[in-house]
C-alpha atoms as a PDB file:
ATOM      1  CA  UNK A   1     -19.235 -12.741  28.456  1.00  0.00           C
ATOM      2  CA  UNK A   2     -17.399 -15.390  27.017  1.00  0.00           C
ATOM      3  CA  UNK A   3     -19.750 -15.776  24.151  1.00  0.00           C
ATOM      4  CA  UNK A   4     -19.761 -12.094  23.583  1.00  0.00           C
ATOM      5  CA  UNK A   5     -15.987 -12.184  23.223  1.00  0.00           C
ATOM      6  CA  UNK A   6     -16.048 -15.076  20.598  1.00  0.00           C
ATOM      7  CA  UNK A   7     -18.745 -13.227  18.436  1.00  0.00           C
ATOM      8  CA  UNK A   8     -16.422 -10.144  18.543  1.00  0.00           C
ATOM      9  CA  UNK A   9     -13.768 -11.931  17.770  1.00  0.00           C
ATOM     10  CA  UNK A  10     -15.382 -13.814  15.006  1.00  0.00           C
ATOM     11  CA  UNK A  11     -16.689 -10.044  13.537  1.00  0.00           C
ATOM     12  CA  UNK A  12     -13.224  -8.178  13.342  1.00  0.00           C
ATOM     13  CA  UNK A  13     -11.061 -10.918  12.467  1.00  0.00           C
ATOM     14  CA  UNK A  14     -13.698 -11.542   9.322  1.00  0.00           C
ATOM     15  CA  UNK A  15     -13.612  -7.771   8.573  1.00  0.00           C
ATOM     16  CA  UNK A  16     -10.154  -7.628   8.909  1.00  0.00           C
ATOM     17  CA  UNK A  17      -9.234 -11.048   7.212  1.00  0.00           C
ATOM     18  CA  UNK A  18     -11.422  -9.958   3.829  1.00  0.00           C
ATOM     19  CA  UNK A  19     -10.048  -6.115   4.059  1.00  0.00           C
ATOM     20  CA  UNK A  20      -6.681  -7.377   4.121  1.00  0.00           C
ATOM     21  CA  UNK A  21      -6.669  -9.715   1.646  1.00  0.00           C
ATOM     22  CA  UNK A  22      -7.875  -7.100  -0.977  1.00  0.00           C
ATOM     23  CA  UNK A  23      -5.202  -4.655   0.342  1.00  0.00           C
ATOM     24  CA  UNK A  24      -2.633  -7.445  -0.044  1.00  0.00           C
ATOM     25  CA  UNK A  25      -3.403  -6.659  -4.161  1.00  0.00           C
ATOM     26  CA  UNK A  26      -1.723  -3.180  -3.592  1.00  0.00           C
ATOM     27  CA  UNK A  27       1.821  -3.903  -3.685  1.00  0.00           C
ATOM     28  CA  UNK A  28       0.834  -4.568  -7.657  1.00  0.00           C
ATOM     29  CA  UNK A  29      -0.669  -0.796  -7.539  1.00  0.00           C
ATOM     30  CA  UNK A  30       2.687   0.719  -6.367  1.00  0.00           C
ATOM     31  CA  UNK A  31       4.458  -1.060  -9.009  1.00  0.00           C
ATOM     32  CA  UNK A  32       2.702   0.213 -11.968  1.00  0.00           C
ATOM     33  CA  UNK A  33       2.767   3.902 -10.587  1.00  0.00           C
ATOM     34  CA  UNK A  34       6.582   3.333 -10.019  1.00  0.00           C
ATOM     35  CA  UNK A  35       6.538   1.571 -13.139  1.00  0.00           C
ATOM     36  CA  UNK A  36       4.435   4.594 -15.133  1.00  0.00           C
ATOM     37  CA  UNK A  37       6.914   7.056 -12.948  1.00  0.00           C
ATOM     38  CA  UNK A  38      10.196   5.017 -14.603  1.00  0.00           C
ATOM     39  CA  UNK A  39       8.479   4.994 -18.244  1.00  0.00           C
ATOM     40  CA  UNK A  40       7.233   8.495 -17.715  1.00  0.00           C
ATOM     41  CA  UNK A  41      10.739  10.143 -16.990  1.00  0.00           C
ATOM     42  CA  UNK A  42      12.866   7.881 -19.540  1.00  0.00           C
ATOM     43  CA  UNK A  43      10.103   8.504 -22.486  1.00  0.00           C
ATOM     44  CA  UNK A  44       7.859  11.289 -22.255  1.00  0.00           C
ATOM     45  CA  UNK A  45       8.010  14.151 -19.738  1.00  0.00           C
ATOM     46  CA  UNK A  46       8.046  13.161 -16.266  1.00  0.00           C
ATOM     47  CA  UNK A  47       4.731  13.013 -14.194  1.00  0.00           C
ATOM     48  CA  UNK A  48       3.873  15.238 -11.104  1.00  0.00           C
ATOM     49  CA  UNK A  49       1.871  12.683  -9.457  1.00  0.00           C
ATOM     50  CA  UNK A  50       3.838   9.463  -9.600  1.00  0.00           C
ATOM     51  CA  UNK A  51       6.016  10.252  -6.186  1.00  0.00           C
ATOM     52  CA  UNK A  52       2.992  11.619  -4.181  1.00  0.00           C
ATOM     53  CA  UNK A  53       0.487   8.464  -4.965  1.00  0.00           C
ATOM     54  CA  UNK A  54       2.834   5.997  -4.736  1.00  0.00           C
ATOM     55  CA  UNK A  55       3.235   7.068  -1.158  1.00  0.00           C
ATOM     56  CA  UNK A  56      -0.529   7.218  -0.796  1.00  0.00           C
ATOM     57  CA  UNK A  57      -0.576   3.803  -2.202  1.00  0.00           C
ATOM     58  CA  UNK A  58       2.087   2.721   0.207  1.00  0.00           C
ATOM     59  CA  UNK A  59      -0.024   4.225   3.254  1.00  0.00           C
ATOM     60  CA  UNK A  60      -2.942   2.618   2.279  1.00  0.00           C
ATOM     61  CA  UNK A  61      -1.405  -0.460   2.207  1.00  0.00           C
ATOM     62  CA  UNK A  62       0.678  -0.580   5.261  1.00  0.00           C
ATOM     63  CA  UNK A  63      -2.535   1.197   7.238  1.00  0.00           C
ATOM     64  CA  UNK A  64      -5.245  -1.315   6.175  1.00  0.00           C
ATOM     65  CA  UNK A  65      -3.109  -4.337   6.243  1.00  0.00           C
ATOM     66  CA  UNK A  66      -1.599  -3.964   9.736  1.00  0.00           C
ATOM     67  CA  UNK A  67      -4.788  -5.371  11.382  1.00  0.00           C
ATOM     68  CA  UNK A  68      -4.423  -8.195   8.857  1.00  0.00           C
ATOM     69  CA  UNK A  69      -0.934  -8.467  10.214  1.00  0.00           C
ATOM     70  CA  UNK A  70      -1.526  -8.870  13.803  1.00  0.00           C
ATOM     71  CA  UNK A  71      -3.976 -11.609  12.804  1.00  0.00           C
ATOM     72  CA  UNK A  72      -1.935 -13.388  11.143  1.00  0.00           C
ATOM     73  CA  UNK A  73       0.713 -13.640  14.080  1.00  0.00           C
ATOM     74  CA  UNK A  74       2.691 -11.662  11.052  1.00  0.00           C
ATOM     75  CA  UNK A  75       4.050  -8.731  13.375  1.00  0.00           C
ATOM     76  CA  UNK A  76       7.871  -8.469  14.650  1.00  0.00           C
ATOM     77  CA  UNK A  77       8.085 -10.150  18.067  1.00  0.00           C
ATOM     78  CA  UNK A  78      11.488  -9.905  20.384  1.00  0.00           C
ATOM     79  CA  UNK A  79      11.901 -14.285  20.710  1.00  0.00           C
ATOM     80  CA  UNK A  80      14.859 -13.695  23.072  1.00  0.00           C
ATOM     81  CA  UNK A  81      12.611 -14.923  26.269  1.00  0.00           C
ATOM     82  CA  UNK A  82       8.557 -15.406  24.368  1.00  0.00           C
ATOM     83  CA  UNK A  83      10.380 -17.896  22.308  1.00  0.00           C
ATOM     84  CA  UNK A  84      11.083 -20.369  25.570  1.00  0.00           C
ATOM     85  CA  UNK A  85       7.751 -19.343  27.327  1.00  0.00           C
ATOM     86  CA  UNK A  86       4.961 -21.718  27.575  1.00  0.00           C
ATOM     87  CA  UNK A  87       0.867 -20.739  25.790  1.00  0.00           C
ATOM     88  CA  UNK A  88       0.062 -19.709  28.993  1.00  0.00           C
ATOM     89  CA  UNK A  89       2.623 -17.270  29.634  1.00  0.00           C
ATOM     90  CA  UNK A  90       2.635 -15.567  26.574  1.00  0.00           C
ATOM     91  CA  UNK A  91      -1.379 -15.202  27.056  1.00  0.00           C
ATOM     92  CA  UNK A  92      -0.212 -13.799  29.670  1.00  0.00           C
ATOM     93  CA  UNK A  93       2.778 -11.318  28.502  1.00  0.00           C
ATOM     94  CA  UNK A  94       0.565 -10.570  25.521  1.00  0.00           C
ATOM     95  CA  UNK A  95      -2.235  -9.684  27.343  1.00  0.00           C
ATOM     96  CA  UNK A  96      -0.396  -6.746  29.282  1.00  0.00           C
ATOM     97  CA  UNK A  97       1.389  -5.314  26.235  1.00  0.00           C
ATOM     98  CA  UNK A  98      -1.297  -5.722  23.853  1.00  0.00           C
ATOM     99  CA  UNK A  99      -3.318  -2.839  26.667  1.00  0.00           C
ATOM    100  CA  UNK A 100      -0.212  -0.258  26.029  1.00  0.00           C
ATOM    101  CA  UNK A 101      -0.946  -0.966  22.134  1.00  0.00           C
ATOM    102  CA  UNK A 102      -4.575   0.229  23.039  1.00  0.00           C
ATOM    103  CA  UNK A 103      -3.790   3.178  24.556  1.00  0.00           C
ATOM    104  CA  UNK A 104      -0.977   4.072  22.087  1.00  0.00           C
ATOM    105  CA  UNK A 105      -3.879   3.380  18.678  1.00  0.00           C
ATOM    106  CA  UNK A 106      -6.366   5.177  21.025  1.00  0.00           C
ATOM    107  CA  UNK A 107      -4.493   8.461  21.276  1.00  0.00           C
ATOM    108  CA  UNK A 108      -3.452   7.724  17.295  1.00  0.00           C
ATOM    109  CA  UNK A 109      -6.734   7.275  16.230  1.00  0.00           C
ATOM    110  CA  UNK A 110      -7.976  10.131  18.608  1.00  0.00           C
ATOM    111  CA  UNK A 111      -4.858  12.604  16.657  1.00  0.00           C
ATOM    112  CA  UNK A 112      -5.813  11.437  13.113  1.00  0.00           C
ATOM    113  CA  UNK A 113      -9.203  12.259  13.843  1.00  0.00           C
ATOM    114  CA  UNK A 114      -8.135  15.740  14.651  1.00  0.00           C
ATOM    115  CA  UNK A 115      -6.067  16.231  11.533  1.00  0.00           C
ATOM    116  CA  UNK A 116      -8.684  14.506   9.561  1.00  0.00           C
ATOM    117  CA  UNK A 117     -11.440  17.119  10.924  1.00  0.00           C
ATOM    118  CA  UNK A 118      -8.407  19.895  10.429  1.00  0.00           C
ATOM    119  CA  UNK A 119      -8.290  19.274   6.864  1.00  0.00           C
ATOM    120  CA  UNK A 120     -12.353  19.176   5.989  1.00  0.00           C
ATOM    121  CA  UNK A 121     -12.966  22.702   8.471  1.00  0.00           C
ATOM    122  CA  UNK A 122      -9.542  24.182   6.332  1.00  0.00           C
ATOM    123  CA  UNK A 123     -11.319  24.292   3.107  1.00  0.00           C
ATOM    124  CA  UNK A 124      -9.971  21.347   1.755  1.00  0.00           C
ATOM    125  CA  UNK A 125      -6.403  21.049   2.724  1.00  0.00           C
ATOM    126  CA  UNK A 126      -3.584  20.046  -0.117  1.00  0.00           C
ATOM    127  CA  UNK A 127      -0.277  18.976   0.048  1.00  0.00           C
ATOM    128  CA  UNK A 128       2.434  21.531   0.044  1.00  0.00           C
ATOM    129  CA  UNK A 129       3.916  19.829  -3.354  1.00  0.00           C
ATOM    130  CA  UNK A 130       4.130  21.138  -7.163  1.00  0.00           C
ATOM    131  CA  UNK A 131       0.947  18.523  -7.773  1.00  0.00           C
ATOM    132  CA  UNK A 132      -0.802  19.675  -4.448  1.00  0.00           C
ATOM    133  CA  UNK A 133      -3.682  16.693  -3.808  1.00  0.00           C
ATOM    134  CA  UNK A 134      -6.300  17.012  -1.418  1.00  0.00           C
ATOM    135  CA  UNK A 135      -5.257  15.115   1.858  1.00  0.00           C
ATOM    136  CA  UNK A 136      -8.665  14.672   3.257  1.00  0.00           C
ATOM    137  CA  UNK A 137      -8.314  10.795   1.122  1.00  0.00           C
ATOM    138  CA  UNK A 138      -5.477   9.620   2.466  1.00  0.00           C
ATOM    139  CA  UNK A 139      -6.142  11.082   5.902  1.00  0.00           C
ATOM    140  CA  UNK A 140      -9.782   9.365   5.368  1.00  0.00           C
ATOM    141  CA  UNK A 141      -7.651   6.347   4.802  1.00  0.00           C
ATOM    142  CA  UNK A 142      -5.368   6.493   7.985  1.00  0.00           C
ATOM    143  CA  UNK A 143      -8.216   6.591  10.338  1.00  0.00           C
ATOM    144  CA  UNK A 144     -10.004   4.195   9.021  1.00  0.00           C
ATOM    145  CA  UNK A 145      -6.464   1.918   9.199  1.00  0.00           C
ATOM    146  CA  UNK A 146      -6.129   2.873  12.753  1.00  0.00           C
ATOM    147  CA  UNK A 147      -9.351   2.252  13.795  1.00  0.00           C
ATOM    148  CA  UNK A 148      -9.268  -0.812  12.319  1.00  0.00           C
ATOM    149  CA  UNK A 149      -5.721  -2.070  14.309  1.00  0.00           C
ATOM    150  CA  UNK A 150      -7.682  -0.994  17.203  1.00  0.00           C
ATOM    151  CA  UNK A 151     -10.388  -3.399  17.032  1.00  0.00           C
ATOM    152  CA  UNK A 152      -8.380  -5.710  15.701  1.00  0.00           C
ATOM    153  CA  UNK A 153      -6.222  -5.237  19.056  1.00  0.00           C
ATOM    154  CA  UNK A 154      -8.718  -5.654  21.381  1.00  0.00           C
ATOM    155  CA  UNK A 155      -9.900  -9.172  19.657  1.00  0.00           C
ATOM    156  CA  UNK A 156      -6.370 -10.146  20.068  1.00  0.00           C
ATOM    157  CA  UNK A 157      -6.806  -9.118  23.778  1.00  0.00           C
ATOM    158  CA  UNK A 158      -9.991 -11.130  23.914  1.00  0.00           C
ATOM    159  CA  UNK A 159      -8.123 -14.012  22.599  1.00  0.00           C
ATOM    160  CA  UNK A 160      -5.664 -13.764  25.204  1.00  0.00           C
ATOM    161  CA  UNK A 161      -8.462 -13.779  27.962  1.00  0.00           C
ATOM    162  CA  UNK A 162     -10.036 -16.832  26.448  1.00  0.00           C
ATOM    163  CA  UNK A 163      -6.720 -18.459  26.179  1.00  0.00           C
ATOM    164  CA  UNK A 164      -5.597 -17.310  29.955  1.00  0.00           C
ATOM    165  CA  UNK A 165      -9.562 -19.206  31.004  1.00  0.00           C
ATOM    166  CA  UNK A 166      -8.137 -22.470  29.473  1.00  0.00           C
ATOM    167  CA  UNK A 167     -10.079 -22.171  26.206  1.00  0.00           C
ATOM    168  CA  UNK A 168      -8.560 -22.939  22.418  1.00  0.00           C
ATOM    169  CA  UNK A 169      -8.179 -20.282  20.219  1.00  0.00           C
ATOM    170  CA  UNK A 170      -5.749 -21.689  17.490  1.00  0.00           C
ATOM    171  CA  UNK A 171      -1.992 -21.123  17.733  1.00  0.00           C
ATOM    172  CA  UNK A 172      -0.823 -17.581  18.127  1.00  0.00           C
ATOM    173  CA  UNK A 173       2.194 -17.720  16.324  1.00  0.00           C
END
């Protein structure tokens, strides 16, 4: 079982570890559409699109480089008490509250699917805007970003079982 766990872990952390270093690139693509969207309005006439994929942008990036986040040990943690705890405890602590983030991505990942399926079977559902893009992309994105935290969460659980049986798996910050 053990060697099961280390092979998943060694799978998703490599997916997610490449994935999120390309994403990482895409604070550079919001900047030139906010860029285009400042040039646009002080120069020419401003653009339709600017607002709407800049927030696309900014979904894809937060969505596919969360998982790359909780890798890292990169997420917001309350140190009041974890700070003071020993490796052991926090394998502990983390193991229990890393299940709740399961369930909570499960029942996510379960509603984006929904939407996502909502807005093929619609007949290609748009946004309610003057530009009015297809959302199937960006939902396409979300579930992918969610599915993604998910297994990326349950290696993180693994690690905290491996840790809890007294092996080393690097410092979780």
């Amino acid at each position: 079982m053990q060697k099961l766990m280390r092979r998943y872990i060694g799978i998703v952390d490599a997916l997610n570890y490449r994935i999120g270093r390309i994403v990482m690139y895409g604070i550079f693509v919001m900047m030139a559409i906010l860029l285009w969207s400042s040039v646009s309005k002080t120069f020419f006439s401003p653009s339709l699109w600017t607002l709407e994929v800049a927030q696309f942008a900014m979904v894809a990036y937060y969505m596919l480089g969360g998982p790359y986040s909780i890798q890292m040990g990169s997420n917001v943690r309350m140190d009041l008490l974890y700070g003071e705890w020993s490796d052991h405890r926090k394998a502990q602590i983390d193991a229990m509250t890393i299940l709740f983030l399961i369930v909570y991505l499960v029942f996510l990942l379960w509603g984006g699917w929904e939407s996502l399926m909502y807005s093929f079977s619609y007949g290609g559902e748009r946004s309610s805007s003057v530009w009015r893009p297809y959302l199937w992309p960006i939902k396409s994105i979300m579930v992918l970003g969610i599915f993604l935290m998910l297994l990326q969460a349950i290696s993180e659980f693994f690690k905290d079982i491996l840790r809890l049986q007294g092996h080393d798996m690097g410092e979780k910050i």
